[in-house]
C-alpha atoms as a PDB file:
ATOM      1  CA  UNK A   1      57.333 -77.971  80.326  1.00  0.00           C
ATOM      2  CA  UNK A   2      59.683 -79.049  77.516  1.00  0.00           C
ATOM      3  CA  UNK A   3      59.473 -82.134  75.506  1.00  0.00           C
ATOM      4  CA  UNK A   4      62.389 -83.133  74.261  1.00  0.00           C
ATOM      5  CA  UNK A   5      63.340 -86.741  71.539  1.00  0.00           C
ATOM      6  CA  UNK A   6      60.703 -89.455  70.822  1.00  0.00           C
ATOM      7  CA  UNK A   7      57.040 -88.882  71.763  1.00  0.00           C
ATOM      8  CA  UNK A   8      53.441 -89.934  70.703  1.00  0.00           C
ATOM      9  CA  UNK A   9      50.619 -87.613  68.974  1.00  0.00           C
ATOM     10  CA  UNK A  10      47.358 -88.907  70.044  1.00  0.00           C
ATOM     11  CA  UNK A  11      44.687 -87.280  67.740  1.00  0.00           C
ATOM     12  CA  UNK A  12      41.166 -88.221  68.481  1.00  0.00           C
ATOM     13  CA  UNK A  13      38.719 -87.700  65.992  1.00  0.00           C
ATOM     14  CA  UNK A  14      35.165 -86.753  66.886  1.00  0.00           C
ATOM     15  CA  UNK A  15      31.964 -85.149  65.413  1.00  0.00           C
ATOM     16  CA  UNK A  16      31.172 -81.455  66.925  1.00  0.00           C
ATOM     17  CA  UNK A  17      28.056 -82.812  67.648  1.00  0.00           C
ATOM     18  CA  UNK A  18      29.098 -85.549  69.987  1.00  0.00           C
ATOM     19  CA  UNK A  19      28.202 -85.278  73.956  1.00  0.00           C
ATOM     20  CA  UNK A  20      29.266 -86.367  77.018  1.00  0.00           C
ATOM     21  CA  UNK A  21      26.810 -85.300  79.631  1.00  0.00           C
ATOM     22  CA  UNK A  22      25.388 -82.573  77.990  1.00  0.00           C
ATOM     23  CA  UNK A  23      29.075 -81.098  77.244  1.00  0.00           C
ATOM     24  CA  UNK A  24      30.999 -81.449  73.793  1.00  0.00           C
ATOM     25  CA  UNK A  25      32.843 -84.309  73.812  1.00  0.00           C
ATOM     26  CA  UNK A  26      36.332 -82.799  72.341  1.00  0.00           C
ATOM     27  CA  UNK A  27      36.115 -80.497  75.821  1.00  0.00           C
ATOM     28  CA  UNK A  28      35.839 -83.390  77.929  1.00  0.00           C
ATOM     29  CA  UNK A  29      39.086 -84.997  76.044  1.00  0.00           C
ATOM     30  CA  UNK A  30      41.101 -81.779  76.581  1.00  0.00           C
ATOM     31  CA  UNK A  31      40.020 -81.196  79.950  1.00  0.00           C
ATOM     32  CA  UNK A  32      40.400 -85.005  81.121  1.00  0.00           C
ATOM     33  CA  UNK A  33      44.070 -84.245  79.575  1.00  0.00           C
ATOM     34  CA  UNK A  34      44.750 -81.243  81.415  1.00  0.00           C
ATOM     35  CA  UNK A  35      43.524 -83.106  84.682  1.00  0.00           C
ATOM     36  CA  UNK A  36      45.747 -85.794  83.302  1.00  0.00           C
ATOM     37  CA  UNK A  37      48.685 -83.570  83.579  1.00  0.00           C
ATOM     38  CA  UNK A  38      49.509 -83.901  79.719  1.00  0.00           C
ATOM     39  CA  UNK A  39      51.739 -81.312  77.872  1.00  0.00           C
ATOM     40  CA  UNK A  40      48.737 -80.194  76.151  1.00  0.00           C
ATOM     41  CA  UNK A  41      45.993 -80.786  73.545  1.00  0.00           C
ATOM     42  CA  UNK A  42      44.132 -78.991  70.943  1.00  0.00           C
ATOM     43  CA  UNK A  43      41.250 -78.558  68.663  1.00  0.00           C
ATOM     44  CA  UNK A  44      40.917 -78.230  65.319  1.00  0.00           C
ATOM     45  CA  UNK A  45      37.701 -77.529  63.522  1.00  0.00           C
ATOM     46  CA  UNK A  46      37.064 -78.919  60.075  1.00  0.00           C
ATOM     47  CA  UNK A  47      34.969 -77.083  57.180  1.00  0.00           C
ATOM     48  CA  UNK A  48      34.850 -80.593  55.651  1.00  0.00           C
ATOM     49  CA  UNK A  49      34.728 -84.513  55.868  1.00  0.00           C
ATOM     50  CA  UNK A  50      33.158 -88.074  56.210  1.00  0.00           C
ATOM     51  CA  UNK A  51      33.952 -91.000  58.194  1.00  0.00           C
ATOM     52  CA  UNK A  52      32.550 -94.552  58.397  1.00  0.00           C
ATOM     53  CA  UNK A  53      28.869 -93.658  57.356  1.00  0.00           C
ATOM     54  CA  UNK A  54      30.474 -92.275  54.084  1.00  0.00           C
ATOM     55  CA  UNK A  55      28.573 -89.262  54.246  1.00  0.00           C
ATOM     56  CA  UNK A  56      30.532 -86.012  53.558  1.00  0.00           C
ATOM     57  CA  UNK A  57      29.841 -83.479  55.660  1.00  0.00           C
ATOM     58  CA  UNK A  58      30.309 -79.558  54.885  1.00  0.00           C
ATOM     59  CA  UNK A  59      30.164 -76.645  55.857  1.00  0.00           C
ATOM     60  CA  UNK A  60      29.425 -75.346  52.243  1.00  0.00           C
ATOM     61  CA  UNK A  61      25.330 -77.181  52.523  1.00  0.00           C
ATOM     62  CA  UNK A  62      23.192 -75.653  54.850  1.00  0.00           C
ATOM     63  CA  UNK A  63      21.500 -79.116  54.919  1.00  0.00           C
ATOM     64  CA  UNK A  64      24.645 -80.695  55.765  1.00  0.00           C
ATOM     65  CA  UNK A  65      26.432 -78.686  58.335  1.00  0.00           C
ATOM     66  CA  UNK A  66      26.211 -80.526  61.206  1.00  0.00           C
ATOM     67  CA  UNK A  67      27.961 -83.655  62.110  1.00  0.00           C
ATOM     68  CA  UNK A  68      31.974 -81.506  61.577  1.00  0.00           C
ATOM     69  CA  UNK A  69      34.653 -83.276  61.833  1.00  0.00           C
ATOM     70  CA  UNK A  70      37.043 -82.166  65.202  1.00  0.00           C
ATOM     71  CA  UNK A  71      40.003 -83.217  66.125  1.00  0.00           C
ATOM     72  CA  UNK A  72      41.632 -83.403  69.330  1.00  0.00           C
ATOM     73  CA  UNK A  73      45.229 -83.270  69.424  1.00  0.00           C
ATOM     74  CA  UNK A  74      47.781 -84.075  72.578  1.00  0.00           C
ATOM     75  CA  UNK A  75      51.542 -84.481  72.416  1.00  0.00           C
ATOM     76  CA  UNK A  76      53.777 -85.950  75.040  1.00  0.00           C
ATOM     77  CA  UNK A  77      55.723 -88.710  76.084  1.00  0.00           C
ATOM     78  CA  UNK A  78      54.757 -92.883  75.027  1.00  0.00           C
ATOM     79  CA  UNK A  79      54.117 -93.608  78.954  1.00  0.00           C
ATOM     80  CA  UNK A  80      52.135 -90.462  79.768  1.00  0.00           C
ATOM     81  CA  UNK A  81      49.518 -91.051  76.452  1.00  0.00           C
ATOM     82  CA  UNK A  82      49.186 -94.656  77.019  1.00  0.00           C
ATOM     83  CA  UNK A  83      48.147 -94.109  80.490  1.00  0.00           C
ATOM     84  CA  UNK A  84      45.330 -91.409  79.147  1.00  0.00           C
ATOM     85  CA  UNK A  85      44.074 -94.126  76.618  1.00  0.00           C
ATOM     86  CA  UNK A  86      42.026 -95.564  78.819  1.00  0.00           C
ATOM     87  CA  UNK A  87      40.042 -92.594  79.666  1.00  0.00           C
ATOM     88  CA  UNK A  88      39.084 -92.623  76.333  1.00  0.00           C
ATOM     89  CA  UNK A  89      37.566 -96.121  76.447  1.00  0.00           C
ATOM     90  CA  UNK A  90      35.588 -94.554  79.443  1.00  0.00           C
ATOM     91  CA  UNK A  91      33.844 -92.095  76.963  1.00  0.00           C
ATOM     92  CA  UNK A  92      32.457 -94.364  74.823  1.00  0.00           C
ATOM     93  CA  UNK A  93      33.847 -92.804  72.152  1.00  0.00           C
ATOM     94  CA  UNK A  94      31.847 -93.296  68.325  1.00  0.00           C
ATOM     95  CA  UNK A  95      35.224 -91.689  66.518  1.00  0.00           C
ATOM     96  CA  UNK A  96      39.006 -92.735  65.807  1.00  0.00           C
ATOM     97  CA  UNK A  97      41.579 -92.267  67.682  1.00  0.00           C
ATOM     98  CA  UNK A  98      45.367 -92.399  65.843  1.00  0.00           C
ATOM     99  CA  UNK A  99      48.905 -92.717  67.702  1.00  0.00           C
ATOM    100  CA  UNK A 100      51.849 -91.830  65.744  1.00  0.00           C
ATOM    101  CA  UNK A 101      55.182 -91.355  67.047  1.00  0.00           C
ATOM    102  CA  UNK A 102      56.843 -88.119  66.364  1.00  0.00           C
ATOM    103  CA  UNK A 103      60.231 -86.799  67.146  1.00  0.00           C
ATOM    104  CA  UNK A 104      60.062 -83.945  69.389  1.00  0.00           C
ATOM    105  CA  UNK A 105      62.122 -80.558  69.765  1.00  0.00           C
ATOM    106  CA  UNK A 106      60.480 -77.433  71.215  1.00  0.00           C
ATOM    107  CA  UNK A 107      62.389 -74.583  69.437  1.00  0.00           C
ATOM    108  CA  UNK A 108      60.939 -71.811  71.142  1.00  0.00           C
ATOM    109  CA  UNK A 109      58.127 -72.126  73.907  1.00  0.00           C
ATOM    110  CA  UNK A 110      56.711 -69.101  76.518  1.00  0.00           C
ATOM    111  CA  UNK A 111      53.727 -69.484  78.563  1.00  0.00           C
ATOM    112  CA  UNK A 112      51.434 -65.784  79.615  1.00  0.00           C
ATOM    113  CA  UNK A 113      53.432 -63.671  81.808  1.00  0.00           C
ATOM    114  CA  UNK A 114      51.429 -62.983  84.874  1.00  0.00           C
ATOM    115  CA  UNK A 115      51.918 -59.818  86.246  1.00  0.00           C
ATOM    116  CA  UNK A 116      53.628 -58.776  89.363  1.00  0.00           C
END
């Protein structure tokens, strides 16, 4: 797959404590995106941060270690994010979710060779 000029970043912002049916919520985002047929998404972990309650959260206090900021990360074109968007109105999300548009050139990009 190669992207290629203009395209949105979606990056959803979620606690690692957040559920959907039992299963972390950042793996139902990536995996609705794969089913989705997006480019691709990812997850980052953070050590550190707050959000609307204003609570920092840390991974420095024991007593505070839960409640981690993640973020979910997808790149691809306007048409095929906006059309995702509303899956994330299906999960009820309690997080952010940012679009910004970013300019796009994959410089070098090779998926697993599967052997013969």
């Amino acid at each position: 797959m190669s992207l290629f000029g203009r395209a949105l970043r979606l990056t959803v912002f979620v606690d690692d404590t957040d559920t959907w049916h039992h299963r972390p919520m950042f793996t139902e985002i990536v995996h609705r995106a794969h089913a989705a047929g997006l480019a691709g998404a990812s997850v980052f972990h953070g050590v550190e941060g707050f959000g609307a309650t204003q609570v920092v959260h840390t991974t420095r206090l024991l007593s505070m270690a839960d409640d981690l900021p993640v973020a979910v990360v997808i790149v691809d074109t306007e048409e095929k994010i906006r059309a995702f968007l509303p899956q994330l109105d299906d999960l009820l999300i309690e997080g952010l979710a940012v679009l910004d548009e970013v300019e796009v050139e994959v410089v070098h990009y090779r998926g697993r060779q599967v052997a013969p």
